[in-house]
N, C-alpha and C. Protein backbone atom coordinates (compact mmCIF):
# COMPACT_ATOMS: atom_id res chain seq x y z
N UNK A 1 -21.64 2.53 -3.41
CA UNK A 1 -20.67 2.48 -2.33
C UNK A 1 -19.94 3.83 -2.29
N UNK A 2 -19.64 4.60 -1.23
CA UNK A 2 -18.74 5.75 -0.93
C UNK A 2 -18.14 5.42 -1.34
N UNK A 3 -16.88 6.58 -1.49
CA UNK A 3 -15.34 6.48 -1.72
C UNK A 3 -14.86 6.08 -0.63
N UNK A 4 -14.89 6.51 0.36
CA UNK A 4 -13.90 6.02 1.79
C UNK A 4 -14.44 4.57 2.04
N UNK A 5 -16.20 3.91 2.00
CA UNK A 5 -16.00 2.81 2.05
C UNK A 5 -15.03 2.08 0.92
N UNK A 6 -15.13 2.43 -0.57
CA UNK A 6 -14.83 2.08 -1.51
C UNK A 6 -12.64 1.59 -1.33
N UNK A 7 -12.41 2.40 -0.75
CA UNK A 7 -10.86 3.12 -0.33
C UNK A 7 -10.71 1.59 0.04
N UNK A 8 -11.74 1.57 1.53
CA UNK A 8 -11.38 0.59 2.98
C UNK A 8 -11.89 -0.81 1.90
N UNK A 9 -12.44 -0.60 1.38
CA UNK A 9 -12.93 -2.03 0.61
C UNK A 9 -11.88 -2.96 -0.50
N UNK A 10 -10.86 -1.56 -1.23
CA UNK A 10 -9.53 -1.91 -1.61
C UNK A 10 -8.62 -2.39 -1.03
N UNK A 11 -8.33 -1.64 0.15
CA UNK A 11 -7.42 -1.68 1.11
C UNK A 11 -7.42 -3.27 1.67
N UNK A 12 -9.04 -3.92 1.84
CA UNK A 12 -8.90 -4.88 2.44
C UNK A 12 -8.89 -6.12 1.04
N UNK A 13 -9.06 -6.10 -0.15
CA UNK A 13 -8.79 -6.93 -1.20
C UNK A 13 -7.56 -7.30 -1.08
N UNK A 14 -6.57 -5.77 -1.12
CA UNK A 14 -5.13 -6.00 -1.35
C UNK A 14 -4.21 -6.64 0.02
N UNK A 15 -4.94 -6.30 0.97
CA UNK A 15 -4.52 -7.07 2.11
C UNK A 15 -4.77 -8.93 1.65
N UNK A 16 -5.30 -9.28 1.75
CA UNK A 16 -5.71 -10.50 1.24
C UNK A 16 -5.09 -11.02 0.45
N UNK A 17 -4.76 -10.18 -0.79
CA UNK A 17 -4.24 -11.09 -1.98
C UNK A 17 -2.68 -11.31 -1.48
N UNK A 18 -2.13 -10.02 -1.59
CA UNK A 18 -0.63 -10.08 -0.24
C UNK A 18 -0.58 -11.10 0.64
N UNK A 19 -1.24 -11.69 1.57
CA UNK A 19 -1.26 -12.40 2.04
C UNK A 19 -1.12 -13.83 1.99
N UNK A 20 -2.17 -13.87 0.43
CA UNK A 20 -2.43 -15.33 -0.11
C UNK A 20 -0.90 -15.26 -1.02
N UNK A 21 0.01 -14.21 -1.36
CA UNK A 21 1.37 -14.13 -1.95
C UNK A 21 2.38 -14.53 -0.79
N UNK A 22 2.00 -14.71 0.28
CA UNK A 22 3.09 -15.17 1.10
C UNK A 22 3.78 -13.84 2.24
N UNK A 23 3.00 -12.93 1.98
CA UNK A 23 3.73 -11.94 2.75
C UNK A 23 3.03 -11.95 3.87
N UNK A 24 3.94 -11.43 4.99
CA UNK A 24 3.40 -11.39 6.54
C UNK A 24 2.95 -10.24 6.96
N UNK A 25 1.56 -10.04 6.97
CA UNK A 25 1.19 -8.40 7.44
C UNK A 25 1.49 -8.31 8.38
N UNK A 26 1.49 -6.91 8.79
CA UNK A 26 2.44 -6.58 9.90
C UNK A 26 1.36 -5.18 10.50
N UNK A 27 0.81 -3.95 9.65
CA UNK A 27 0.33 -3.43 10.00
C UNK A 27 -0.49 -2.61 8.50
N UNK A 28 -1.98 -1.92 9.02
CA UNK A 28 -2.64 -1.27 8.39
C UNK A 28 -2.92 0.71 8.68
N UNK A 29 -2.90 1.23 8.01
CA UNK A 29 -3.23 2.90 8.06
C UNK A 29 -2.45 3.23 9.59
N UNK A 30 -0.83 3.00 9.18
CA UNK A 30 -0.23 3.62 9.97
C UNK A 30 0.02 5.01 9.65
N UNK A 31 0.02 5.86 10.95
CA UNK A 31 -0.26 7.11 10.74
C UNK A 31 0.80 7.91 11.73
N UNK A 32 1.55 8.77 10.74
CA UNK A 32 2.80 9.29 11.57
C UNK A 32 1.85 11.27 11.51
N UNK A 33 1.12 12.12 12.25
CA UNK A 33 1.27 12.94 12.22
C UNK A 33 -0.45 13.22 11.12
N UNK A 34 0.10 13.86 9.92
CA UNK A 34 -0.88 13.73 8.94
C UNK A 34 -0.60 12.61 7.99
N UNK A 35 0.31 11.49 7.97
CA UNK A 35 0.63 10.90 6.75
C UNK A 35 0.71 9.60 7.62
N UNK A 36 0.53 8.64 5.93
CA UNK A 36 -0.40 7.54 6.20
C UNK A 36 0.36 6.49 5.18
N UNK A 37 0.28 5.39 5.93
CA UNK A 37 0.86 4.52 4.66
C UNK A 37 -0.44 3.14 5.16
N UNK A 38 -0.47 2.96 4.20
CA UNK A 38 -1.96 1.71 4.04
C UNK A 38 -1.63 0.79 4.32
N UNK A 39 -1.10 -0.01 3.80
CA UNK A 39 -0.44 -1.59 4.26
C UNK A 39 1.02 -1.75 4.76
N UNK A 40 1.08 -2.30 6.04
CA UNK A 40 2.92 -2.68 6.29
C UNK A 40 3.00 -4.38 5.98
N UNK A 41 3.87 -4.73 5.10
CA UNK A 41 3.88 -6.17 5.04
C UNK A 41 5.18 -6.51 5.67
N UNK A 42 6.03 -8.04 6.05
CA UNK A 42 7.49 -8.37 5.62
C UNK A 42 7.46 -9.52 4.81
N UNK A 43 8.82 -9.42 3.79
CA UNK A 43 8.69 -10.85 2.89
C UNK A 43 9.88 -11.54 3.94
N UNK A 44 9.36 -12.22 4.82
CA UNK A 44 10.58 -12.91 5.50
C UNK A 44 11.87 -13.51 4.71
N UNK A 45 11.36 -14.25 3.57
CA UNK A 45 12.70 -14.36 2.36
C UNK A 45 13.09 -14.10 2.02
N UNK A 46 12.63 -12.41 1.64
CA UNK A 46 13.90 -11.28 1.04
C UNK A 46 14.24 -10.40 2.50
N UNK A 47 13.61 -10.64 3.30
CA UNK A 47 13.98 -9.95 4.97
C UNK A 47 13.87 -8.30 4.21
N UNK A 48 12.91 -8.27 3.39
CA UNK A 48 12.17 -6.95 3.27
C UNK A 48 10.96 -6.25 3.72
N UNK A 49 10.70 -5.08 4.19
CA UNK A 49 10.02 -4.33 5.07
C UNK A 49 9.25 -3.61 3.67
N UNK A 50 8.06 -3.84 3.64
CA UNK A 50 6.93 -3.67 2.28
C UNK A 50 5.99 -2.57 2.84
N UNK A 51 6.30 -1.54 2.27
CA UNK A 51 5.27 -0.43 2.28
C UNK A 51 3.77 0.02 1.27
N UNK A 52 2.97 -0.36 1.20
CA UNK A 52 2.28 -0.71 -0.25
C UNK A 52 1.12 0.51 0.18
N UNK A 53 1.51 1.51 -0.94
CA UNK A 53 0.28 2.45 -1.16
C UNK A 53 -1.26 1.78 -2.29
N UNK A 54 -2.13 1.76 -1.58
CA UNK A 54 -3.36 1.18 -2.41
C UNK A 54 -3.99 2.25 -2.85
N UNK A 55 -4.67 2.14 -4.28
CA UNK A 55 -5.30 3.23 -5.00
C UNK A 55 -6.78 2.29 -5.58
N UNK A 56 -8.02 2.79 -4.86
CA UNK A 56 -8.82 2.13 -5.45
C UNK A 56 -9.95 3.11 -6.55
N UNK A 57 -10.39 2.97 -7.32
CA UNK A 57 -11.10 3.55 -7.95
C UNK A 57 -12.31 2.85 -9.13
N UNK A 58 -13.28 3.53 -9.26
CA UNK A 58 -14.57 3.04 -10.17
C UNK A 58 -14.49 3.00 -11.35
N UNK A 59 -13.27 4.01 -11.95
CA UNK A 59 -13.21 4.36 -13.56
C UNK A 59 -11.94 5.09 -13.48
N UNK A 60 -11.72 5.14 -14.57
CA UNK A 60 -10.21 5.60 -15.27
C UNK A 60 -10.43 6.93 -16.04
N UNK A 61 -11.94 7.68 -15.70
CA UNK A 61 -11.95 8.87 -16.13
C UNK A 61 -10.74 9.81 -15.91
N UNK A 62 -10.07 9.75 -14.85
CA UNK A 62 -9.14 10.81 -14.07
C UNK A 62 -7.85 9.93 -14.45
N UNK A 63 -7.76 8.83 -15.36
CA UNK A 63 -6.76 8.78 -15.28
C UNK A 63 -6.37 7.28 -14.47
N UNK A 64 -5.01 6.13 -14.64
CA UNK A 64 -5.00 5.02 -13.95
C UNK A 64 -4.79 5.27 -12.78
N UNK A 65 -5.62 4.50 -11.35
CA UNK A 65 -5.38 4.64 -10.10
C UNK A 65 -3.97 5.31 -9.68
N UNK A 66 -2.72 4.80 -10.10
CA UNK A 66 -1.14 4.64 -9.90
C UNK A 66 -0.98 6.54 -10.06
N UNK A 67 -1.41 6.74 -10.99
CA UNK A 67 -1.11 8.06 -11.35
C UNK A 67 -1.23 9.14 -10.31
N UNK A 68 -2.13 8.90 -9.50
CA UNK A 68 -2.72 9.67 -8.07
C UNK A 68 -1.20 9.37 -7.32
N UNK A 69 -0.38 9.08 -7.32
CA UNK A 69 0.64 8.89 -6.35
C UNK A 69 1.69 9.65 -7.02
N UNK A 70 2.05 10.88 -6.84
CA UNK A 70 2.87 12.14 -7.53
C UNK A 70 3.67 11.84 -6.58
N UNK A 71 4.67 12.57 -6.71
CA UNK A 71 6.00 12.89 -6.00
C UNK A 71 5.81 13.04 -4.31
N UNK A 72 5.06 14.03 -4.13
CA UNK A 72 4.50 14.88 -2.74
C UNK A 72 4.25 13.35 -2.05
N UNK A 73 2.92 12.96 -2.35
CA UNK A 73 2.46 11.56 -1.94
C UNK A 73 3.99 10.29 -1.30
N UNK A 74 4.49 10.33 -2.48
CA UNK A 74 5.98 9.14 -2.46
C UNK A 74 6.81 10.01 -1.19
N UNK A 75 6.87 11.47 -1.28
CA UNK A 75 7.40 11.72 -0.13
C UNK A 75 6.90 11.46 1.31
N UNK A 76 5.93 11.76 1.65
CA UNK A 76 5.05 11.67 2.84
C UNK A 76 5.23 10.00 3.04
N UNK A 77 5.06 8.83 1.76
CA UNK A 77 4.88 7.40 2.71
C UNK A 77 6.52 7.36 3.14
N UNK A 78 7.71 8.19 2.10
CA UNK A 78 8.67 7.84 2.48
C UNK A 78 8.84 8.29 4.22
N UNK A 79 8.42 9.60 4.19
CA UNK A 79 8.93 9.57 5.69
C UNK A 79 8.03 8.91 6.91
N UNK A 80 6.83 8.88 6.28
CA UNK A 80 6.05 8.05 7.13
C UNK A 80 6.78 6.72 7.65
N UNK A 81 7.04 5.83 6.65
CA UNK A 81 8.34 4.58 6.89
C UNK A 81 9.32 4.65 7.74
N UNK A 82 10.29 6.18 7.27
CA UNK A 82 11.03 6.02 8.30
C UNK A 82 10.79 6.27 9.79
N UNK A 83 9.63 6.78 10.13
CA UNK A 83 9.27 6.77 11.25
C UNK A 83 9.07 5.36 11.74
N UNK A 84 8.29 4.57 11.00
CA UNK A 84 7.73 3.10 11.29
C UNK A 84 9.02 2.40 11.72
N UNK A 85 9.92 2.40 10.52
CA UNK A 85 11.51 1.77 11.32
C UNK A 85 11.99 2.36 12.48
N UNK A 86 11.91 3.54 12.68
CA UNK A 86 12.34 3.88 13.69
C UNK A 86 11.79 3.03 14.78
N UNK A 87 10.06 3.07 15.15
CA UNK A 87 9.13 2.70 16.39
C UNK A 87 9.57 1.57 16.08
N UNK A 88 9.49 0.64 15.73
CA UNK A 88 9.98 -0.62 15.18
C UNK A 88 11.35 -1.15 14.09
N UNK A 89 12.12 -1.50 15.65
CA UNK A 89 13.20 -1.45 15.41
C UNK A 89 13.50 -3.00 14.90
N UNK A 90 12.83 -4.10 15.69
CA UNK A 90 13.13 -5.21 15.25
C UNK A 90 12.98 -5.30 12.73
N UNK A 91 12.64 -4.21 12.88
CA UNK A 91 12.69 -4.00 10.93
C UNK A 91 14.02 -3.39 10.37
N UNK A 92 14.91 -2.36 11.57
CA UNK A 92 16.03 -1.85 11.09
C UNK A 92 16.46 -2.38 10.32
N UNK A 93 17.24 -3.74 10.16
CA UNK A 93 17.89 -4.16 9.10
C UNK A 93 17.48 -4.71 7.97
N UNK A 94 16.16 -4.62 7.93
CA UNK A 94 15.63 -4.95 6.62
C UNK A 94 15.86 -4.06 5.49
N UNK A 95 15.30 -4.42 4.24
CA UNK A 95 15.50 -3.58 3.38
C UNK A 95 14.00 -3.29 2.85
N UNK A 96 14.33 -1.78 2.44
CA UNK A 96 13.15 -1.57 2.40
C UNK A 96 12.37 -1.27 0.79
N UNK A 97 11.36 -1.70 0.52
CA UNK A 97 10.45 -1.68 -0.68
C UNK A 97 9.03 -1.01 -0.31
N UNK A 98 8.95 -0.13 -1.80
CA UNK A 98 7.55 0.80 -2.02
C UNK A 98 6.65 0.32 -3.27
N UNK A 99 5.62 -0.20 -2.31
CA UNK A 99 4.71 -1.12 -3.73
C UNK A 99 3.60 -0.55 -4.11
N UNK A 100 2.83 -0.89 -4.96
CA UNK A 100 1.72 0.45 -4.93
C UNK A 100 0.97 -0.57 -5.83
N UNK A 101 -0.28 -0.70 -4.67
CA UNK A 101 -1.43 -1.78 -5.35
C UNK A 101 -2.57 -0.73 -6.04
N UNK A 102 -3.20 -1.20 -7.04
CA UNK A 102 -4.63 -0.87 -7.16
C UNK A 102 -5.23 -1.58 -7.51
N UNK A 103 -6.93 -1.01 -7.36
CA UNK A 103 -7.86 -2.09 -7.18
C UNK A 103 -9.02 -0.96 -8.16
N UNK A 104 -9.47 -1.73 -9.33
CA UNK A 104 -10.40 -0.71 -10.32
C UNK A 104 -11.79 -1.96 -10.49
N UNK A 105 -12.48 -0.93 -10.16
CA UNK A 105 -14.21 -1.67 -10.10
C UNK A 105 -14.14 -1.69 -11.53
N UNK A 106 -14.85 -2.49 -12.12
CA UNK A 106 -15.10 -3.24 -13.31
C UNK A 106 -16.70 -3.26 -13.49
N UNK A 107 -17.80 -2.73 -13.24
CA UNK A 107 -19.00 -3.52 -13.51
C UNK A 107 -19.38 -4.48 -11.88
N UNK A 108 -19.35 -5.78 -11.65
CA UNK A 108 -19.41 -6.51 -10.72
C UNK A 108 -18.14 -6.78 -10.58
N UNK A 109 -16.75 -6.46 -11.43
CA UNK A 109 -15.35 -7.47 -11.37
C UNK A 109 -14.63 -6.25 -10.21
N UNK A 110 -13.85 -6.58 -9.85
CA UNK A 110 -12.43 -6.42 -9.40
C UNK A 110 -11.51 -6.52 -9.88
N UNK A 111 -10.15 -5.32 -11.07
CA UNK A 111 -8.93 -6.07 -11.16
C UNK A 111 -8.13 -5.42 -10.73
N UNK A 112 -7.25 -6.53 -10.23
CA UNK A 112 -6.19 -5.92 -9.31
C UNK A 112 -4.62 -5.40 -9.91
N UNK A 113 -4.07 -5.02 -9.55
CA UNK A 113 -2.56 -4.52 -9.99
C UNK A 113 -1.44 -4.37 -8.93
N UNK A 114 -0.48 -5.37 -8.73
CA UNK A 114 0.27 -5.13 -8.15
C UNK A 114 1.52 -4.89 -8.54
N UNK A 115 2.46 -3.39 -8.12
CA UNK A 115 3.36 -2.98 -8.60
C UNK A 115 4.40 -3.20 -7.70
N UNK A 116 5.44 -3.81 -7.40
CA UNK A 116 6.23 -4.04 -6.55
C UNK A 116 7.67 -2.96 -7.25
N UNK A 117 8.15 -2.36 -6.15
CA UNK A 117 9.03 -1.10 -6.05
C UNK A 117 8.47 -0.11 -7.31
N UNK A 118 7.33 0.16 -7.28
CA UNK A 118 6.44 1.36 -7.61
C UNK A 118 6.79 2.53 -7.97
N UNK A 119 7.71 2.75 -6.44
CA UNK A 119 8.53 3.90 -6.12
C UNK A 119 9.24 3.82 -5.44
């Protein structure tokens, strides 16, 4: 499998499992400019606005998926977000959370990791 299929193949696990957690997707690879945030969720019960960077990868040669998300990265989804609140205003008063899923091939397995306020 490619990496970019491999990426879109994470992307859509972690959509799913989020989902089956109760959260309400809202939007995927929103894109302000050059920057990108992967999943938009809301937890209607905490009336929080969920930004979730996904990191998928085959091996841990380079290191755990999470680690790929440096400073630079956390900046770009941050302002990416605030753009998103902006276009979408009915989210203004939410509060907002940065989660950061990954998804590491195993052989035939999948395991997943979900980090809620990440960053």
């Amino acid at each position: 499998m490619y990496s970019k299929d491999f990426g879109k193949k994470g992307e859509q696990l972690a959509k799913e499992d989020l989902i089956r957690k109760g959260l309400k997707f809202i939007a995927s690879n929103f894109t302000f400019k050059k920057l990108e945030i992967d999943l938009v969720f809301e937890d209607k019960t905490t009336k929080e606005i969920i930004f979730v960077e996904v990191k998928s990868r085959t091996s841990t040669d380079y290191g755990q998926p999470e680690e790929a998300i440096d400073v630079k990265k956390q900046i770009n989804i941050r302002t990416a977000a605030s753009v998103f609140i902006k276009l979408n205003s009915e989210f203004k008063n939410h509060k907002i959370r940065f989660d950061i899923y990954t998804v590491l091939k195993s052989g035939e397995e999948y395991i997943y990791k979900h980090t809620i306020n990440g960053f």
